[in-house]
C-alpha atoms as a PDB file:
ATOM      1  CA  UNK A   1     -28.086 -11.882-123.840  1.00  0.00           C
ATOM      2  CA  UNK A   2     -29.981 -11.473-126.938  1.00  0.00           C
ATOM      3  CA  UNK A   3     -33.827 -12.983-126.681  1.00  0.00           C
ATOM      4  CA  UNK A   4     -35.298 -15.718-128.857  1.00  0.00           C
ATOM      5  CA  UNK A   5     -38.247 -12.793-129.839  1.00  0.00           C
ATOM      6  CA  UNK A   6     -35.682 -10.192-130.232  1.00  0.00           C
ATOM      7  CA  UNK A   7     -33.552 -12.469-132.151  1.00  0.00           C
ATOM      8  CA  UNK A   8     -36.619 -13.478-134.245  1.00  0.00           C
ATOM      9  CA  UNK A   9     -37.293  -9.913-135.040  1.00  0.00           C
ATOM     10  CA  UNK A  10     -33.847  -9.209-136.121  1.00  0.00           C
ATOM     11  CA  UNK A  11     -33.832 -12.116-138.787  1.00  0.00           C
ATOM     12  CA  UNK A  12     -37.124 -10.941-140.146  1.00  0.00           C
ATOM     13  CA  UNK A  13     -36.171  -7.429-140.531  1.00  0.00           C
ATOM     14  CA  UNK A  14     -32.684  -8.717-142.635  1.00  0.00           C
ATOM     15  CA  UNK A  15     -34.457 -11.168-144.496  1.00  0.00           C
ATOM     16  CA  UNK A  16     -36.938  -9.015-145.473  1.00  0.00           C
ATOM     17  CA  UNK A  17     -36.122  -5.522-145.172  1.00  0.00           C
ATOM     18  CA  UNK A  18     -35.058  -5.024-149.135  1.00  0.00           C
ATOM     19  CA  UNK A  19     -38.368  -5.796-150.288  1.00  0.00           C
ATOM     20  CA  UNK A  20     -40.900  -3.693-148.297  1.00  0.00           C
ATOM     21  CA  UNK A  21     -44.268  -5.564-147.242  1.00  0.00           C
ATOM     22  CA  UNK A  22     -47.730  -3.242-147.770  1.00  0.00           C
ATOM     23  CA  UNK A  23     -50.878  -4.042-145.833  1.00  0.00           C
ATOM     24  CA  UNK A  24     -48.526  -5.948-143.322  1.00  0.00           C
ATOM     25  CA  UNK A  25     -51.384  -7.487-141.156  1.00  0.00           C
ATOM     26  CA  UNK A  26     -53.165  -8.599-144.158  1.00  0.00           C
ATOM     27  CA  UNK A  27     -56.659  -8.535-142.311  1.00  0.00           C
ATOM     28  CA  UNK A  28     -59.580  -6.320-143.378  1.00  0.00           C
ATOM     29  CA  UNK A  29     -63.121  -5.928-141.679  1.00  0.00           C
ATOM     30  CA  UNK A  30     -64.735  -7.381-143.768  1.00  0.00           C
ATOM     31  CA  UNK A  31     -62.383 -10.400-143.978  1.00  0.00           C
ATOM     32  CA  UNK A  32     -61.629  -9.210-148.303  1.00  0.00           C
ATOM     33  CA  UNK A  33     -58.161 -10.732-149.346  1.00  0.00           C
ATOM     34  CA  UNK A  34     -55.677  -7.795-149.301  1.00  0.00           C
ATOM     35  CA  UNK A  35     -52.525  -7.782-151.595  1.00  0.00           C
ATOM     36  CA  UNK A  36     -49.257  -6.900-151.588  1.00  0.00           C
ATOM     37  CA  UNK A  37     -47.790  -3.659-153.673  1.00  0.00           C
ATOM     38  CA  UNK A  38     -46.810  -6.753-156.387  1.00  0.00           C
ATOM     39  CA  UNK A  39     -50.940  -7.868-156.425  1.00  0.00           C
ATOM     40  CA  UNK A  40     -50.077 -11.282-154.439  1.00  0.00           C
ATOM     41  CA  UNK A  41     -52.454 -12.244-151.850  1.00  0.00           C
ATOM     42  CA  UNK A  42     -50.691 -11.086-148.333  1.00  0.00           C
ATOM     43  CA  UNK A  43     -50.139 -13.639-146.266  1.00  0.00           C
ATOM     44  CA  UNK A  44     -48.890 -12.152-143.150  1.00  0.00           C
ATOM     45  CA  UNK A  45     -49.895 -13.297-140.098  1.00  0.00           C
ATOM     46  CA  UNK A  46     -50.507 -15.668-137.692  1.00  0.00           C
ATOM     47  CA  UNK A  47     -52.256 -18.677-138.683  1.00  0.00           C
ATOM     48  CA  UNK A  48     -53.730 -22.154-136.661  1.00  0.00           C
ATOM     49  CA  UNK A  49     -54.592 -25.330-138.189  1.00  0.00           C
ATOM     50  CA  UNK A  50     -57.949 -26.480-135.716  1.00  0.00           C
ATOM     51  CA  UNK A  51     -58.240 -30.589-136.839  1.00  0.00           C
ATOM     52  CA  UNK A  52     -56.998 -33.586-134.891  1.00  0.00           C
ATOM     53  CA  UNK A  53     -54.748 -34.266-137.812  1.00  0.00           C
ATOM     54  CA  UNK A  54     -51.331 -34.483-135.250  1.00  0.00           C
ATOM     55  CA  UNK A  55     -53.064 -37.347-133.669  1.00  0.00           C
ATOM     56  CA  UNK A  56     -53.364 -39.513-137.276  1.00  0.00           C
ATOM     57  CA  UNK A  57     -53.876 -38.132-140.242  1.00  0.00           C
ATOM     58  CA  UNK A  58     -56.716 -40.570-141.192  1.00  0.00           C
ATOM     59  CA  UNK A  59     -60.059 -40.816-139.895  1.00  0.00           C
ATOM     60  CA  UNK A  60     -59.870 -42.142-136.413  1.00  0.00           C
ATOM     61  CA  UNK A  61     -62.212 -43.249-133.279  1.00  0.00           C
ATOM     62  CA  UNK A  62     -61.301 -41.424-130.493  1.00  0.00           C
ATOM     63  CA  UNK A  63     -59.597 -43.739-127.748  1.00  0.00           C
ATOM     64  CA  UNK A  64     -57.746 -43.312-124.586  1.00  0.00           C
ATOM     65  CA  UNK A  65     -54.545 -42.263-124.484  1.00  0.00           C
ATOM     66  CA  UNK A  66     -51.505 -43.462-124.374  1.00  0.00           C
ATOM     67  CA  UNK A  67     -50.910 -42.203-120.442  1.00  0.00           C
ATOM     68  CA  UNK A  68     -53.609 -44.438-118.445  1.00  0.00           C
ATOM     69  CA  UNK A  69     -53.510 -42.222-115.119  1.00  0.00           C
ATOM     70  CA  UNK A  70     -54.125 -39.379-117.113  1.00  0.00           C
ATOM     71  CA  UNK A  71     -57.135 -40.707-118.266  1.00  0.00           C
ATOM     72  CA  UNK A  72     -59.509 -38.055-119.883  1.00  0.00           C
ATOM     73  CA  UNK A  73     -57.132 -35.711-119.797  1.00  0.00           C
ATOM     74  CA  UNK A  74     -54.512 -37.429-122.578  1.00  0.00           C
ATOM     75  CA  UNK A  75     -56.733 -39.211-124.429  1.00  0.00           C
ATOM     76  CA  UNK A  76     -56.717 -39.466-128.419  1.00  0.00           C
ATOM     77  CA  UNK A  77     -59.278 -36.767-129.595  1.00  0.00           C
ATOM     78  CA  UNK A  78     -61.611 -38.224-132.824  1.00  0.00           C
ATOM     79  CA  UNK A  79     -61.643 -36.999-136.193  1.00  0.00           C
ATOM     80  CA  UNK A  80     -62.569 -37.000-139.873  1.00  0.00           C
ATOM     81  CA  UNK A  81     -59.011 -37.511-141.293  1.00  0.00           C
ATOM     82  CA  UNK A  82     -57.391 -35.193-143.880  1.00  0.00           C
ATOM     83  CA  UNK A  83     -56.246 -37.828-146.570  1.00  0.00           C
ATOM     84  CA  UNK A  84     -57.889 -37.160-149.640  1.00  0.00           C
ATOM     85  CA  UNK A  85     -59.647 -40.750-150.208  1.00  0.00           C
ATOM     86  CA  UNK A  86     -58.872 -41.582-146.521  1.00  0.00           C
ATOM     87  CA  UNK A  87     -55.877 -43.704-147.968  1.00  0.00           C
ATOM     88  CA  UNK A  88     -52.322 -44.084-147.697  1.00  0.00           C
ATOM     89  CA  UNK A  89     -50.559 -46.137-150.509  1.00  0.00           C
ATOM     90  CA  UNK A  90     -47.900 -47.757-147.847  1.00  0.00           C
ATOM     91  CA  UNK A  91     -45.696 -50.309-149.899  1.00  0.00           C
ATOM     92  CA  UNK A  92     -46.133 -53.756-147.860  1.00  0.00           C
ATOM     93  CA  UNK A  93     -42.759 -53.387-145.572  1.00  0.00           C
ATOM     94  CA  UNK A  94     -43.103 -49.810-145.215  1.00  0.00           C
ATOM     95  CA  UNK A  95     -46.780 -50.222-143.635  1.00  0.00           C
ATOM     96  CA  UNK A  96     -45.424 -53.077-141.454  1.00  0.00           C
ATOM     97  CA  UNK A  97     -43.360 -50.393-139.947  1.00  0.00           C
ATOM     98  CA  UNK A  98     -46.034 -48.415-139.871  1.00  0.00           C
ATOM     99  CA  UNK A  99     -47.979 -50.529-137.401  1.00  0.00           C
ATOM    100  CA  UNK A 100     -44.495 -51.201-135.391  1.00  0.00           C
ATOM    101  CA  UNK A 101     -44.028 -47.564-134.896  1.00  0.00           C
ATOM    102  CA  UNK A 102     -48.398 -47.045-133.953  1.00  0.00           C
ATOM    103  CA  UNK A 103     -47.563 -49.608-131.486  1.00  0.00           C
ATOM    104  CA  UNK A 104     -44.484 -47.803-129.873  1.00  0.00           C
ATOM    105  CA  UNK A 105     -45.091 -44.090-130.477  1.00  0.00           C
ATOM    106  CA  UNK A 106     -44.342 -42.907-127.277  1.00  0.00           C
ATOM    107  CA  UNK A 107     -40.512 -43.610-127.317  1.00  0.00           C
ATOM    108  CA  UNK A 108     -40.221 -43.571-131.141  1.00  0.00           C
ATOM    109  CA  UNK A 109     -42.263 -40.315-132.268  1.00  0.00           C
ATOM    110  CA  UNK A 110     -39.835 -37.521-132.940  1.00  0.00           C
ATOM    111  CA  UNK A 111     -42.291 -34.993-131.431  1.00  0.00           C
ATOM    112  CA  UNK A 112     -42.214 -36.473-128.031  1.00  0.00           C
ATOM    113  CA  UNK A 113     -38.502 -35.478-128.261  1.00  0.00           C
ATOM    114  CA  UNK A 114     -38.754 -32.068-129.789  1.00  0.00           C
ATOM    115  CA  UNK A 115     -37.133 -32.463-132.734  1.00  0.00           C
ATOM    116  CA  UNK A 116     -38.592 -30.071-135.115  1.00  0.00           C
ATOM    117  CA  UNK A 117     -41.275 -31.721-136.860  1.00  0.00           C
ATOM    118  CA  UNK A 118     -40.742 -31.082-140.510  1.00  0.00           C
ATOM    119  CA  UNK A 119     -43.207 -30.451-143.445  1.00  0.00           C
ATOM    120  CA  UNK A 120     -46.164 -31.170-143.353  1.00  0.00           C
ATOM    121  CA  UNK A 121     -46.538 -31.753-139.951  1.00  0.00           C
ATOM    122  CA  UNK A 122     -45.409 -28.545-138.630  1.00  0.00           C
ATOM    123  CA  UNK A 123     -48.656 -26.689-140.577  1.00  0.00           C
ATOM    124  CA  UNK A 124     -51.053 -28.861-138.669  1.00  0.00           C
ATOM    125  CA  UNK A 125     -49.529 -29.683-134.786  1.00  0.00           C
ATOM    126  CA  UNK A 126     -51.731 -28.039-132.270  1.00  0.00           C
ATOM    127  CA  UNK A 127     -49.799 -24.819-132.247  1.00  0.00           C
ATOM    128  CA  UNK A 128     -49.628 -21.141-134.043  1.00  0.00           C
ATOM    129  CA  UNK A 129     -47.353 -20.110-136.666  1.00  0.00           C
ATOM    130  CA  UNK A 130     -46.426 -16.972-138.589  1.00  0.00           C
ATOM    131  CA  UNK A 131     -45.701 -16.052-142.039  1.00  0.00           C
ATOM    132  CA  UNK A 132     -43.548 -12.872-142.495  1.00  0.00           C
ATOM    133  CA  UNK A 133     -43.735 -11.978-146.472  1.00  0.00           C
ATOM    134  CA  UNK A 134     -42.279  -9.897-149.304  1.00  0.00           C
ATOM    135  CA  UNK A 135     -41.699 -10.303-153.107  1.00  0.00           C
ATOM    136  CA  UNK A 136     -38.598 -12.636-152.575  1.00  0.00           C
ATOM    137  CA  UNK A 137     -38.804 -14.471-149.721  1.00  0.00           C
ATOM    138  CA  UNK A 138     -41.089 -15.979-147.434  1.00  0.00           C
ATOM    139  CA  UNK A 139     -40.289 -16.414-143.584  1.00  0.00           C
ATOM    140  CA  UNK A 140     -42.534 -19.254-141.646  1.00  0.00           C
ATOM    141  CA  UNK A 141     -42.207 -19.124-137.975  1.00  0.00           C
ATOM    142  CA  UNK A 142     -43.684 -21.875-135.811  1.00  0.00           C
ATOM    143  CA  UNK A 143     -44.196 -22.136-132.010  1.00  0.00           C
ATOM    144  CA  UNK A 144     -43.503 -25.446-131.518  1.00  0.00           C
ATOM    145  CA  UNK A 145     -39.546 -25.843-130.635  1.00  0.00           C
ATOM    146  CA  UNK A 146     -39.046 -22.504-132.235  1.00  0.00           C
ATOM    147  CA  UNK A 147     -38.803 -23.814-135.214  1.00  0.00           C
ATOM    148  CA  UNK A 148     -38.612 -21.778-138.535  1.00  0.00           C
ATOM    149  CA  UNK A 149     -37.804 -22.099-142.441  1.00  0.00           C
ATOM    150  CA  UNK A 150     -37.122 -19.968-145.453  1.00  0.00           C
ATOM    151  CA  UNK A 151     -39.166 -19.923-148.226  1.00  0.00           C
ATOM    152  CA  UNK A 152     -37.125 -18.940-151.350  1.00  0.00           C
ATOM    153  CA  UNK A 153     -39.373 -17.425-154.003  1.00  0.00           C
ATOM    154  CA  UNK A 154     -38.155 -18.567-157.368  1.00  0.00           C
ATOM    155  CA  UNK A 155     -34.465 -20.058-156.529  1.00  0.00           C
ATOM    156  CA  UNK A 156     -32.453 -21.874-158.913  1.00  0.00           C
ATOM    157  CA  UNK A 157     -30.047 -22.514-156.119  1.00  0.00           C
ATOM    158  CA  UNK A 158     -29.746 -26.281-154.782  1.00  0.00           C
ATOM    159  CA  UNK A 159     -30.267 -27.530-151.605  1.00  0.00           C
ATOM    160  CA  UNK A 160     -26.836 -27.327-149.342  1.00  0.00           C
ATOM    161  CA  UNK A 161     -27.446 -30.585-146.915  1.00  0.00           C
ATOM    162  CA  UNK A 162     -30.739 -31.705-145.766  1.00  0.00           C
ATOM    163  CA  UNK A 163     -32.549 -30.042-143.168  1.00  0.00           C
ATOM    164  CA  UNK A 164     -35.465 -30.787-140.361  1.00  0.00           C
ATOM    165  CA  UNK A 165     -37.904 -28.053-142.338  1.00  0.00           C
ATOM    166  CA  UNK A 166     -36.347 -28.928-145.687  1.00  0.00           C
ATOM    167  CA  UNK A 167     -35.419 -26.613-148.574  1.00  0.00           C
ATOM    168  CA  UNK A 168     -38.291 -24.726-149.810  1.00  0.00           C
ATOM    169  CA  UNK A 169     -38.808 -23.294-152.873  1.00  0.00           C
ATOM    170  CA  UNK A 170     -41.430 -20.647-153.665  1.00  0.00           C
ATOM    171  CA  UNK A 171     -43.733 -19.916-156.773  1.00  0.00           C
ATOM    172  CA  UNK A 172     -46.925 -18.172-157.405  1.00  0.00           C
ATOM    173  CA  UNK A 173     -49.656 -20.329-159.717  1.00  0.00           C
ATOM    174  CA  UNK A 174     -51.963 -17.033-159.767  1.00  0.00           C
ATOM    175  CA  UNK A 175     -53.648 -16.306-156.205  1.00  0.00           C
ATOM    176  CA  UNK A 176     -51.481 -19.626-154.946  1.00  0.00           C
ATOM    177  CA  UNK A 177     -48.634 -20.042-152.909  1.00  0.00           C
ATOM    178  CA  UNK A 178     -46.400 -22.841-154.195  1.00  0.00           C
ATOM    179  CA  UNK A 179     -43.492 -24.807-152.077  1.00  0.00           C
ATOM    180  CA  UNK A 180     -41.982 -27.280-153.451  1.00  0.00           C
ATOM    181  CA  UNK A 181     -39.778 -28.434-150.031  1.00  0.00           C
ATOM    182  CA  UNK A 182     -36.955 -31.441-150.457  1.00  0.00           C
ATOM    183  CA  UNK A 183     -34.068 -32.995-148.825  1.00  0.00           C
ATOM    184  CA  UNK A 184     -35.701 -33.175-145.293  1.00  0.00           C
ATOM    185  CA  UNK A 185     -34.525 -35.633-142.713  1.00  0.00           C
ATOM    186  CA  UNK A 186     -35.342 -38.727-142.805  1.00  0.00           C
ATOM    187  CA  UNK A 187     -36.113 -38.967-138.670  1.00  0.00           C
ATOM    188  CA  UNK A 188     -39.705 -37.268-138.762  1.00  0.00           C
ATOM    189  CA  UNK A 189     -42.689 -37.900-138.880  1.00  0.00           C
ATOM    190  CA  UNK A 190     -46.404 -37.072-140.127  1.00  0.00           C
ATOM    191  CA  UNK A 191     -48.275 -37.962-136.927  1.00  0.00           C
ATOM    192  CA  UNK A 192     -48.934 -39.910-133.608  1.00  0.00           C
ATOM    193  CA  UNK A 193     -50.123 -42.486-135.697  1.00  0.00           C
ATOM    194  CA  UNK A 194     -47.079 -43.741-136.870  1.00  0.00           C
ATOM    195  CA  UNK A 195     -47.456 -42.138-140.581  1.00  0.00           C
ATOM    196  CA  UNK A 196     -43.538 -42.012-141.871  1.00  0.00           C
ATOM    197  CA  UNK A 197     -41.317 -41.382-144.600  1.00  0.00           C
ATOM    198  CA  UNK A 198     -37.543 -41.559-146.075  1.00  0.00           C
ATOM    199  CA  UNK A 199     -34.981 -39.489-147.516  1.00  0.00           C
ATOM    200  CA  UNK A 200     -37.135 -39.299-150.601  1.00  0.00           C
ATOM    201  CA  UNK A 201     -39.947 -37.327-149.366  1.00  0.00           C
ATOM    202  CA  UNK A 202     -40.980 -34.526-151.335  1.00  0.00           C
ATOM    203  CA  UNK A 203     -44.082 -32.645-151.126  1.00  0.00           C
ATOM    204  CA  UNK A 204     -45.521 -29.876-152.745  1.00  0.00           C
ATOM    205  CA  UNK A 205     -47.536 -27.635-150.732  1.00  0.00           C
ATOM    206  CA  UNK A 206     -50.287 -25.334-152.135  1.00  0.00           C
ATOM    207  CA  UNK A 207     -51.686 -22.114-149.841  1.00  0.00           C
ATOM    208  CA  UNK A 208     -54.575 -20.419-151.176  1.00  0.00           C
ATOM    209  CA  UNK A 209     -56.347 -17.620-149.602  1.00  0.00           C
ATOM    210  CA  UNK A 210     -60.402 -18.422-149.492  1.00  0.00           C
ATOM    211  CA  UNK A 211     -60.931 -14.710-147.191  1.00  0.00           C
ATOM    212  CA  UNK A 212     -58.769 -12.494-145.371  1.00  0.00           C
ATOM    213  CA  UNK A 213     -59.103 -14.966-142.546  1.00  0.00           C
ATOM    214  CA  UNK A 214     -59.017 -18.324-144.258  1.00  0.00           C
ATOM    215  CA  UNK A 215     -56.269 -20.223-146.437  1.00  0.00           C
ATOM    216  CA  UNK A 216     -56.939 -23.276-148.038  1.00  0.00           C
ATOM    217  CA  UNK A 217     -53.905 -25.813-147.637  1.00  0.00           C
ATOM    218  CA  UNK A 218     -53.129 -28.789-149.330  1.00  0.00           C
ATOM    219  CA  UNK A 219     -49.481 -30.905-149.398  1.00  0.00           C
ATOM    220  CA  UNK A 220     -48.748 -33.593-152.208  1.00  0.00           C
ATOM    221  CA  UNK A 221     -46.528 -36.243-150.513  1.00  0.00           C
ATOM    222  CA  UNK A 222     -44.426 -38.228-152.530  1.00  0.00           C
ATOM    223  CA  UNK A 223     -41.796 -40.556-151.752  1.00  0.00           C
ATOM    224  CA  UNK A 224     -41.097 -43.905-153.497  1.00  0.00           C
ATOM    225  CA  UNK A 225     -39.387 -45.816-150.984  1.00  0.00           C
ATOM    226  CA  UNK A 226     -41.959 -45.568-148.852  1.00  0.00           C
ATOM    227  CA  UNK A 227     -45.535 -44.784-150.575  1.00  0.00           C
ATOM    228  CA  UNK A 228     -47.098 -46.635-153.953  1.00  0.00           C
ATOM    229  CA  UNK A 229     -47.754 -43.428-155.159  1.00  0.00           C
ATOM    230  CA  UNK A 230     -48.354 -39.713-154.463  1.00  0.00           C
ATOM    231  CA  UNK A 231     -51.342 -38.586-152.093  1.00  0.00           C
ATOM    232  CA  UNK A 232     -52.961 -35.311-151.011  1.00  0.00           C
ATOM    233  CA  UNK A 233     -53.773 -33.849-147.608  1.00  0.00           C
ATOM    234  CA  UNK A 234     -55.840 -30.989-147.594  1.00  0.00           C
ATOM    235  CA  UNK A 235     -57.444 -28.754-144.354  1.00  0.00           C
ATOM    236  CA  UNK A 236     -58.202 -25.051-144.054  1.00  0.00           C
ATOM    237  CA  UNK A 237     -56.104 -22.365-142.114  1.00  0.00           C
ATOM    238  CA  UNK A 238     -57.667 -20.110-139.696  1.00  0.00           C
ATOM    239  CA  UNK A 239     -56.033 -16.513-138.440  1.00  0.00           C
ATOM    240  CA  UNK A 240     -55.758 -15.738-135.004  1.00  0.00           C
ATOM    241  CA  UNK A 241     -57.524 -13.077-134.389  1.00  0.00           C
ATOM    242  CA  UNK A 242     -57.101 -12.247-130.866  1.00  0.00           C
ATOM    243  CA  UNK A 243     -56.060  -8.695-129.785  1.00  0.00           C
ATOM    244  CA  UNK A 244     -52.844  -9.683-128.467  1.00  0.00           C
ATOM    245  CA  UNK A 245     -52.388 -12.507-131.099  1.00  0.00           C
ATOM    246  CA  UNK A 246     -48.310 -13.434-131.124  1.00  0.00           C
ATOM    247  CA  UNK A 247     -46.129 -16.519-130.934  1.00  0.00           C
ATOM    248  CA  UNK A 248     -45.027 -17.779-127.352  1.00  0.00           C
ATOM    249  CA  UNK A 249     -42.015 -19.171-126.837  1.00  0.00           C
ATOM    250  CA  UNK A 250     -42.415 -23.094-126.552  1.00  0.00           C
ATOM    251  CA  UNK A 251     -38.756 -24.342-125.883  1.00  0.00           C
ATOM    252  CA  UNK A 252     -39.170 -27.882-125.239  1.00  0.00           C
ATOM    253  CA  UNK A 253     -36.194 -29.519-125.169  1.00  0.00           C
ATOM    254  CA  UNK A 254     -35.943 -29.154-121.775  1.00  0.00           C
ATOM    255  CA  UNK A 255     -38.856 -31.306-121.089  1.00  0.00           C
ATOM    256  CA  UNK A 256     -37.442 -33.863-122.900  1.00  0.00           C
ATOM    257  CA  UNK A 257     -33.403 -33.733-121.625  1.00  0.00           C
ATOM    258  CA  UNK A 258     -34.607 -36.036-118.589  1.00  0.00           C
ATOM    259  CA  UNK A 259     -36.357 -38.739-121.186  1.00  0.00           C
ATOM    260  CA  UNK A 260     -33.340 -38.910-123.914  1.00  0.00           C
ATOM    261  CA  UNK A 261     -30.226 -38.564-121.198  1.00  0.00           C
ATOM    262  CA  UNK A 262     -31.791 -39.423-117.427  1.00  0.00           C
ATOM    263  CA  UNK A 263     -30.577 -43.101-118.424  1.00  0.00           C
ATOM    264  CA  UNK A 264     -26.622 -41.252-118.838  1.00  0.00           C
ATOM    265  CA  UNK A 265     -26.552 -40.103-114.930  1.00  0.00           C
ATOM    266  CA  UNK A 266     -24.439 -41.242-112.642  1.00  0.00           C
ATOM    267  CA  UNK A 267     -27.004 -41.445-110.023  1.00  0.00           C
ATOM    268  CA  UNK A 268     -30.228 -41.489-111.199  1.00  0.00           C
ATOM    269  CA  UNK A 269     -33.014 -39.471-109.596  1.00  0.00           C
ATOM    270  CA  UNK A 270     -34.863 -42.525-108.318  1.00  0.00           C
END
């Protein structure tokens, strides 16, 4: 039986291996940006957002959590909020459901039942992930429920059906990595807080290397059923550093079998 690492090693090395990478770990002493043999900024590596942005994107109090007998050990960290302007443009219905789905996140957050959790959101949960890179394609590779997506540098080819991660689409603007990523499904979401969207979304992200170590991030999010008009997040990356830096495996959908299905037993287990 083939392994989910050895299996994610194989599709690196075919999506990648006709367009050799250079300086493959893209970190330097002195933390200088190192480049590609094409003059891009490498990206390789593994990479962590550290916010509280998975708990609500906005500036929020921290509070207790959602699982009283857990007390402290749940409970709903604070933070500053990555909204530019601290401010999303809900249309009046679509913030109504906003609030219903704050009020109910336990049983209604897609995370909580490890569906894969989409762009933005995937860049900022509380987990690793790795970009694999060469002139034509870029690979993403996220710890949380395995999840992964393909970066296509420059397509002209259309999105097939939509897709949990999307279909991204790749462009330099200088020393900047743009994605343009559409036709995402519908069912996730941005947070814990309830922040949601509709077939519509579209966002544009924007990486941008500040040091060796550092990448700036920002996401447009756009989507008309749902949002007034467009709005910016915006947070820095940080590279794991450790020795034996790599991506665990983090299979969770068998934490959550008993949640979705435990209702579908015969006999249930109390």
């Amino acid at each position: 039986m083939i392994t989910f690492s050895a299996f994610r090693r194989f599709t690196y090395a075919t999506l990648l291996a006709a367009a050799p990478i250079v300086a493959l770990s893209a970190q330097s002493p002195t933390g200088a940006i190192t480049r590609t043999a094409d003059g891009k900024p490498n990206l390789t590596g593994i990479w962590q957002a550290m916010n509280t942005a998975n708990w609500d994107l906005q500036a929020h109090d921290a509070k207790m959590g959602p699982v009283v007998s857990l007390a402290a050990a749940f409970a709903v960290q604070p933070g500053p909020g990555v909204v530019e302007g601290n401010e999303i443009p809900y249309l009046p219905d679509a913030l109504k459901q906003k609030r219903a789905n704050a009020a109910n996140w336990m049983a209604l957050d897609p995370e909580v039942k490890c569906y894969m959790p989409g762009i933005p959101r995937a860049t900022y949960q509380p987990f690793p992930f790795q970009i694999v890179q060469s002139p034509n394609t870029v690979v993403m590779s996220y710890e949380f429920s395995s999840t992964s997506r393909i970066v296509r540098m420059g397509t002209k080819e259309e999105s097939p059906a939509p897709a949990w991660m999307g279909w991204n689409v790749g462009k330099w603007d200088g020393d900047t990595l743009v994605i343009d990523v559409t036709d995402q499904m519908e069912e996730t979401w941005f947070d814990r807080a309830g922040n949601f969207h509709s077939d519509a979304l579209h966002v544009v992200e924007r990486i941008t290397p500040i040091d060796g170590n550092t990448l700036k991030y920002e996401a447009t999010i756009e989507d008309p059923k749902v949002f007034s008009r467009p709005w910016t997040i915006s947070m820095p990356l940080y590279r794991r550093r450790e020795a034996n830096a790599q991506l665990m495996e983090y299979k969770c959908v068998p934490f959550a079998e008993e949640l979705m299905y435990g209702h579908l037993r015969k006999k249930p287990t109390r």
